[in-house]
Protein backbone atom coordinates (compact mmCIF):
# COMPACT_ATOMS: atom_id res chain seq x y z
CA UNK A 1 -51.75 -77.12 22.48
CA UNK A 2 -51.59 -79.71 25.06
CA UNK A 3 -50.28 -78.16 28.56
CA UNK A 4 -47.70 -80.88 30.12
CA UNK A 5 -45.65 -79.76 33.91
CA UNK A 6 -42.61 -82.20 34.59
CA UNK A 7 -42.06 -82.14 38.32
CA UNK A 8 -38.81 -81.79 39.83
CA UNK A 9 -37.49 -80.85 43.32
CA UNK A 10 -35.90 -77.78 44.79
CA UNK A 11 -32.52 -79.33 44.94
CA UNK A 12 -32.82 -79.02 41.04
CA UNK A 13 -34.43 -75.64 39.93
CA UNK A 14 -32.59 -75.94 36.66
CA UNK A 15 -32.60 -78.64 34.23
CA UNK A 16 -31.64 -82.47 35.02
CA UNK A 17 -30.16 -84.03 31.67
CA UNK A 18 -33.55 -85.81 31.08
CA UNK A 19 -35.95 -83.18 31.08
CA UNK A 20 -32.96 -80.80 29.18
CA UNK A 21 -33.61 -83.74 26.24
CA UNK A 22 -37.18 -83.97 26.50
CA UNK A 23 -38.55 -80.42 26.43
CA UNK A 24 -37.70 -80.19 22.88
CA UNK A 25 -38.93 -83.68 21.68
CA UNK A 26 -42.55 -82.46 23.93
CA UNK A 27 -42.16 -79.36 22.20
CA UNK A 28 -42.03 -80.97 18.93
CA UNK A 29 -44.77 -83.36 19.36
CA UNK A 30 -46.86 -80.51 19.77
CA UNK A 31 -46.77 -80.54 23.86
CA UNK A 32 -45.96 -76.90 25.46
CA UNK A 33 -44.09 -78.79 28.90
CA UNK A 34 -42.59 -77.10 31.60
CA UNK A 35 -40.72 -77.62 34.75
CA UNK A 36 -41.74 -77.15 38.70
CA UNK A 37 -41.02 -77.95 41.84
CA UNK A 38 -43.60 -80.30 43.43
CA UNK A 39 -44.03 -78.81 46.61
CA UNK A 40 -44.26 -74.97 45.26
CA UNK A 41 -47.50 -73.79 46.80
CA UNK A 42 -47.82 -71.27 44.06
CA UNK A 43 -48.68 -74.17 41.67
CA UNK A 44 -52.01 -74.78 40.01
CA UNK A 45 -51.62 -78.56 39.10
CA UNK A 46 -55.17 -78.26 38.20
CA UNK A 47 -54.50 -76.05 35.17
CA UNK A 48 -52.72 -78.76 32.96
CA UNK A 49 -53.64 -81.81 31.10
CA UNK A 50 -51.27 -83.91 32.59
CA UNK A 51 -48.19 -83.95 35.51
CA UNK A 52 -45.42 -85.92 34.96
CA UNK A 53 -43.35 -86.76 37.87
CA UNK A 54 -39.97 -86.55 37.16
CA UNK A 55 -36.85 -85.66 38.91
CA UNK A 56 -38.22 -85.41 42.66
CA UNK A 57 -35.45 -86.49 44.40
CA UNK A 58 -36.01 -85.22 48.05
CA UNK A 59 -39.36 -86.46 48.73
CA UNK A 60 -37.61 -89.20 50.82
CA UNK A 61 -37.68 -87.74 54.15
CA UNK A 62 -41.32 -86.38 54.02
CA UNK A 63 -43.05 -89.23 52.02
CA UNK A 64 -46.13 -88.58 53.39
CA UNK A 65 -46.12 -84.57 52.17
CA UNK A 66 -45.22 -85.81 49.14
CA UNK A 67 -48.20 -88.97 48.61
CA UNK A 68 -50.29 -86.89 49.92
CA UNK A 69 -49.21 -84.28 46.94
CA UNK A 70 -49.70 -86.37 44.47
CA UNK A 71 -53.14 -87.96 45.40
CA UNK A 72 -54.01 -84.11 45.16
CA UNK A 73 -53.13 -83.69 41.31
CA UNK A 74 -56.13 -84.67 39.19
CA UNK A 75 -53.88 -85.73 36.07
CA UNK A 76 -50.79 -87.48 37.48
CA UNK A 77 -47.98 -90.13 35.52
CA UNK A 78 -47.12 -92.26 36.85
CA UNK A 79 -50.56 -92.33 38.97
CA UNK A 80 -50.65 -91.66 42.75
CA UNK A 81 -51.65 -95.45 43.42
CA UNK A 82 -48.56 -96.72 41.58
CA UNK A 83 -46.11 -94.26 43.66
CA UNK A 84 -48.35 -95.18 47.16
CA UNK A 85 -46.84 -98.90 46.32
CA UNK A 86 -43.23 -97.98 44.56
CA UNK A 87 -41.92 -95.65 46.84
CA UNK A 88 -41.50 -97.87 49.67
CA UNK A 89 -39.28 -101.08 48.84
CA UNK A 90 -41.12 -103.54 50.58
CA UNK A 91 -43.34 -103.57 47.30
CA UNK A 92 -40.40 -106.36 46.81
CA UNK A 93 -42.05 -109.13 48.93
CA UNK A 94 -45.07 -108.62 46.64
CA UNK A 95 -42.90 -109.34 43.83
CA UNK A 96 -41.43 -111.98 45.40
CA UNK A 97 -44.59 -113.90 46.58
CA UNK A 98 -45.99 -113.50 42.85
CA UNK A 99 -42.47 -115.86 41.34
CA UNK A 100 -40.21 -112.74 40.06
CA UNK A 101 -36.74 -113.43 41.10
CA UNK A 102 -35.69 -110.50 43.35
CA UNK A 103 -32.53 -110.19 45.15
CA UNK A 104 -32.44 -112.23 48.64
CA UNK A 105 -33.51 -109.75 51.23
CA UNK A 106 -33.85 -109.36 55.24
CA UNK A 107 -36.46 -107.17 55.94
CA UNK A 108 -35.83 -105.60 59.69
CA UNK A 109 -38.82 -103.27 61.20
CA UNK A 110 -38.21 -100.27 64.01
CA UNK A 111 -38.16 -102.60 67.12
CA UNK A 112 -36.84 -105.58 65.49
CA UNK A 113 -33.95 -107.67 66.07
CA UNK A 114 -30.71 -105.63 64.58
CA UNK A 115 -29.29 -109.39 62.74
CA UNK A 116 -25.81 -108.73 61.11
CA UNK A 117 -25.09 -111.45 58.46
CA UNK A 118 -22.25 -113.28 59.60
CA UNK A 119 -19.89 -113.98 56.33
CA UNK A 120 -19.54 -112.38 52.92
CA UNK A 121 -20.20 -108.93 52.24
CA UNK A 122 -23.69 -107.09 52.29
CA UNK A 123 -25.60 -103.94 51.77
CA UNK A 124 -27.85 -101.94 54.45
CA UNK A 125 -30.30 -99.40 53.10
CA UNK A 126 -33.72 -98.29 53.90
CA UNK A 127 -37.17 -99.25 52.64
CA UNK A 128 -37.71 -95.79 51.26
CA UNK A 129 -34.78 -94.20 49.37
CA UNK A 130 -33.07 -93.18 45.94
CA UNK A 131 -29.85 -93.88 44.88
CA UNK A 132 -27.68 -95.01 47.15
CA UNK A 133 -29.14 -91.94 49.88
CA UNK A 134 -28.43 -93.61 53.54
CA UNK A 135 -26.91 -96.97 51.68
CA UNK A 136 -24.06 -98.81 52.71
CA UNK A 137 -21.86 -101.56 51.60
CA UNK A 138 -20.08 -103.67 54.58
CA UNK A 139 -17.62 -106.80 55.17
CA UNK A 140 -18.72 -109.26 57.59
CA UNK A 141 -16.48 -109.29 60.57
CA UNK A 142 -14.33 -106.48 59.42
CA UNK A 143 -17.23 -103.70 59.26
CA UNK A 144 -19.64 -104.65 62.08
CA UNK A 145 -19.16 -101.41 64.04
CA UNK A 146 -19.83 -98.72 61.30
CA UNK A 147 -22.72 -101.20 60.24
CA UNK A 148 -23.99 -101.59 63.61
CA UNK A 149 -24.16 -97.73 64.09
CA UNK A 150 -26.18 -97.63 60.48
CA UNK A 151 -28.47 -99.77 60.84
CA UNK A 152 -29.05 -98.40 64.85
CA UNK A 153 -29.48 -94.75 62.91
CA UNK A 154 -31.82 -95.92 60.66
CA UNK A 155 -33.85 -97.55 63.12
CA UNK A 156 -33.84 -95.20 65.73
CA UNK A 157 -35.25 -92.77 62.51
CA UNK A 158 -38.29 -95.34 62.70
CA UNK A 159 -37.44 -96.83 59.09
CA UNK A 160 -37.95 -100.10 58.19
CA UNK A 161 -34.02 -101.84 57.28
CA UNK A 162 -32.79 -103.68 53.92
CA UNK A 163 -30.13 -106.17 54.64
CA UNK A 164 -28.75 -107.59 50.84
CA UNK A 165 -26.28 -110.01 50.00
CA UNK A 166 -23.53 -107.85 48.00
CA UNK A 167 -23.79 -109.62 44.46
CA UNK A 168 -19.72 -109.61 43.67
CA UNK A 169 -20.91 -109.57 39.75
CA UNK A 170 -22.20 -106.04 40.06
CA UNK A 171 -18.26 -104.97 39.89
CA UNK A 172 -17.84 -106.02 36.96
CA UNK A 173 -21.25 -106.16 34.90
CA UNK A 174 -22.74 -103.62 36.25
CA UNK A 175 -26.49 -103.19 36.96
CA UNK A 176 -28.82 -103.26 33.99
CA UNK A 177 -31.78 -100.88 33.30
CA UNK A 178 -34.72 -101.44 30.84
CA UNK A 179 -36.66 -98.58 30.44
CA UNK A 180 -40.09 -98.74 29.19
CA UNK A 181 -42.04 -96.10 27.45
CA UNK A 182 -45.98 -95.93 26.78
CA UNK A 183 -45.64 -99.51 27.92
CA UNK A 184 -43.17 -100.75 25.36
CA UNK A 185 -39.85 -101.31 25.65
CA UNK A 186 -37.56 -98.60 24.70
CA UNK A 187 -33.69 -98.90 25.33
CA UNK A 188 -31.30 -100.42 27.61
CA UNK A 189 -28.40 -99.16 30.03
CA UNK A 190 -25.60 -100.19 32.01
CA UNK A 191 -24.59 -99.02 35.84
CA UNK A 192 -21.46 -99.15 36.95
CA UNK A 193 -21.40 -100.11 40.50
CA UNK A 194 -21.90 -97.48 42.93
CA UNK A 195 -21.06 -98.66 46.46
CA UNK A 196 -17.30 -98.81 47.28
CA UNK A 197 -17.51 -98.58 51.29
CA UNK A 198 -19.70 -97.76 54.66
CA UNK A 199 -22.89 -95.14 54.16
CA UNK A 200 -21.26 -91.67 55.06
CA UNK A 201 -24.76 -90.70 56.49
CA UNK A 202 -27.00 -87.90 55.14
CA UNK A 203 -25.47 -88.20 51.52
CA UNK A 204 -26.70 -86.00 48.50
CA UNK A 205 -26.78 -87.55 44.80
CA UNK A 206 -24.01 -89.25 43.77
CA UNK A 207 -22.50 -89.33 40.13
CA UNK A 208 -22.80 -92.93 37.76
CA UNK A 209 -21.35 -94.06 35.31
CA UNK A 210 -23.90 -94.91 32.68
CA UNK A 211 -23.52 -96.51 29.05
CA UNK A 212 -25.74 -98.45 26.42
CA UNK A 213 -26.48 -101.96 27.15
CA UNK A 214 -28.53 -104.06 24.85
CA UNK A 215 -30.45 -106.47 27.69
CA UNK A 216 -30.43 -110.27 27.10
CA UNK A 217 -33.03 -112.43 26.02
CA UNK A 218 -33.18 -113.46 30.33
CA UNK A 219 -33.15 -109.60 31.45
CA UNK A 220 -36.16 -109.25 29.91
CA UNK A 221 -37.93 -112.07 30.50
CA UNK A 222 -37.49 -111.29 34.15
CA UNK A 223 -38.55 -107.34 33.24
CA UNK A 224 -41.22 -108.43 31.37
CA UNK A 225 -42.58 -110.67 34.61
CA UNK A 226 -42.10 -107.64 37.26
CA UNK A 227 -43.84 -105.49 35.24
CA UNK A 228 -46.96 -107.97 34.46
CA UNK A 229 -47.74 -107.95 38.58
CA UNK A 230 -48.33 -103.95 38.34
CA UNK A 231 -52.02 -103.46 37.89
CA UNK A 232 -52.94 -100.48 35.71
CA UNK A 233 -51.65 -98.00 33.21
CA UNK A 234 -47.71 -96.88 33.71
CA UNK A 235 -46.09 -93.63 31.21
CA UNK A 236 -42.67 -95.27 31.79
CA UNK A 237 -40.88 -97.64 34.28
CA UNK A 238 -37.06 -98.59 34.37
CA UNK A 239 -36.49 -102.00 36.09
CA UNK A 240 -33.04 -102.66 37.66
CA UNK A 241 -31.57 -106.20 37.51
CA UNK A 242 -28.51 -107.55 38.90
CA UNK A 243 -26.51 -111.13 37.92
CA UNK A 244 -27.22 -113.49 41.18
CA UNK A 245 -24.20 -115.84 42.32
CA UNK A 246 -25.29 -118.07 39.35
CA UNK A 247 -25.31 -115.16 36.75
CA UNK A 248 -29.56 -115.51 36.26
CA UNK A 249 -30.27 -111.88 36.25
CA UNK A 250 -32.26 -110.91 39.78
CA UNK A 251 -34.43 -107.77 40.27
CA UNK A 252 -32.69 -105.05 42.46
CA UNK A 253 -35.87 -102.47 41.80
CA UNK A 254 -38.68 -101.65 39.78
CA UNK A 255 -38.57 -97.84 39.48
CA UNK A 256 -41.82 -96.44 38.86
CA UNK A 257 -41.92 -93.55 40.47
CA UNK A 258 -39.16 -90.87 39.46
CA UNK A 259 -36.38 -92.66 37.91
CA UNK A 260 -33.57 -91.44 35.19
CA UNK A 261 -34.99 -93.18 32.23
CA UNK A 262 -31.23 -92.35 30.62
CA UNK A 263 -32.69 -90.21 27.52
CA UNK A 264 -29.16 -89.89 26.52
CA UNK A 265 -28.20 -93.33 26.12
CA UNK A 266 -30.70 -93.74 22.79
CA UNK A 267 -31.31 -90.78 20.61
CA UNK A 268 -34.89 -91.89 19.52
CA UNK A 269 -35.76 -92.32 23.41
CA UNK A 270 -36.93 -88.64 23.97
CA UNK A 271 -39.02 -88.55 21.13
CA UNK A 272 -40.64 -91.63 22.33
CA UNK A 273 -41.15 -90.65 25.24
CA UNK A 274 -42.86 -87.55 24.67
CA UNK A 275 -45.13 -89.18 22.11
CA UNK A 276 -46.18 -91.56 25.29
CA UNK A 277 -47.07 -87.78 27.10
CA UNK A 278 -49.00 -86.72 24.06
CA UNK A 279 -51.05 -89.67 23.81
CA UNK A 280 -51.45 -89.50 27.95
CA UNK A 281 -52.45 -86.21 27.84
CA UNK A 282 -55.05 -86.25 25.25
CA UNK A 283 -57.09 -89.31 26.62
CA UNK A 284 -58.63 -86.82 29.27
């Protein structure tokens, strides 16, 4: 029987609601999958046919442990290359520069000018996070002390600084998600926006609200073009968009390292899923 490990992260030695739906749709496509913690020394990642990463949520704050983890696992999804290049945002400008629309962005490096926009509202966040981990949302005017003292800790913490226009749309449409498994699109979810004030600093996970969402003909047009600028082979992806000030959908991110891939927003989604493992697996 094929041998499958999902990683995960110590913060979650039980079961996220992903891999809880797809150990028995593995299991079922013949694929005897189980769950550790990335950076458990007692692991042999060597004596699997494949590593999935999955729900390794704290590898923000030692990237490099982490990279360095995964360039050390012979059979890795999504591979180590891909995560070198996704888990730090300014993969972005790349987008950018190849034509995908991506939401406007000021990119501010440790030693670089701390800019404030000067109207509307706006997000700061890091280059390499999850969720909305060190991520603000501020006013112009009205918040420039709490976002001066952000974007100084941030900084100071020798990360490189996201500065975002606030897209007003996201409070009421949401964000949408296509997910994409085995390289075909599988399903489609809705976001409900998650920022509502200032970052309250070292922050843990924080609870969405998440529903179907059948993406538009435009959503995945732009999808389709963020994905086609990744070289090689990807398990899954889930690529973010957000409705700019004219309502054309904009890329927010293109997670392809650990994202949610929202199993339990289509009921046919786990079993595709694991049927994209299977097939991983047994190429050797």
């Amino acid at each position: 029987m094929t041998a499958v490990v999902l990683a995960t992260c110590a913060d979650l030695p039980g079961m996220d609601t992903d891999n809880a739906l797809a150990l028995p749709a593995l299991a079922a496509a013949g694929v005897d999958a189980r769950v550790a913690r990335w950076d458990d020394p007692a692991e042999d990642w060597s004596g699997c046919d494949l590593v999935v990463i999955r729900s390794t949520w704290d590898y923000t704050t030692r990237v490099g442990e982490y990279l360095r983890w995964a360039e050390s696992v012979p059979r890795l999804a999504n591979p180590a290359k891909v995560l070198r290049w996704n888990t730090d945002k300014r993969y972005l400008r790349d987008l950018e520069a190849a034509g995908v629309p991506v939401v406007p962005t000021t990119w501010i490096e440790p030693g670089g000018a701390p800019v404030l926009p000067v109207s509307g509202e706006y997000v700061i966040k890091p280059a390499v996070s999850i969720g909305a981990l060190d991520t603000g949302r501020y006013r112009a005017g009205a918040d420039d002390d709490p976002a001066r003292a952000h974007l100084s800790r941030l900084l100071g913490a020798g990360r490189t600084v996201m500065i975002q226009p606030y897209l007003g749309a996201v409070d009421t449409a949401g964000e949408t998600s296509l997910l994409y498994l085995g390289g075909t699109f599988s399903h489609g979810a809705r976001k409900a926006a998650l920022l509502d004030g200032p970052d309250q600093g070292e922050r843990e996970y924080r609870d969405q609200v998440i529903t179907a969402r059948e993406p538009s003909a435009a959503e995945h047009a732009v999808a389709g073009a963020a994905l086609a600028q990744v070289g090689g082979d990807l398990l899954y992806a889930r690529v973010d968009l957000v409705p700019g000030a004219d309502g054309e959908p904009l890329l927010l991110e293109l997670e392809l390292t650990e994202p949610s891939l929202f199993f339990g927003m289509d009921p046919g989604s786990p079993a595709r899923f694991a049927e994209a493992v299977r097939r991983w697996a047994a190429r050797g």
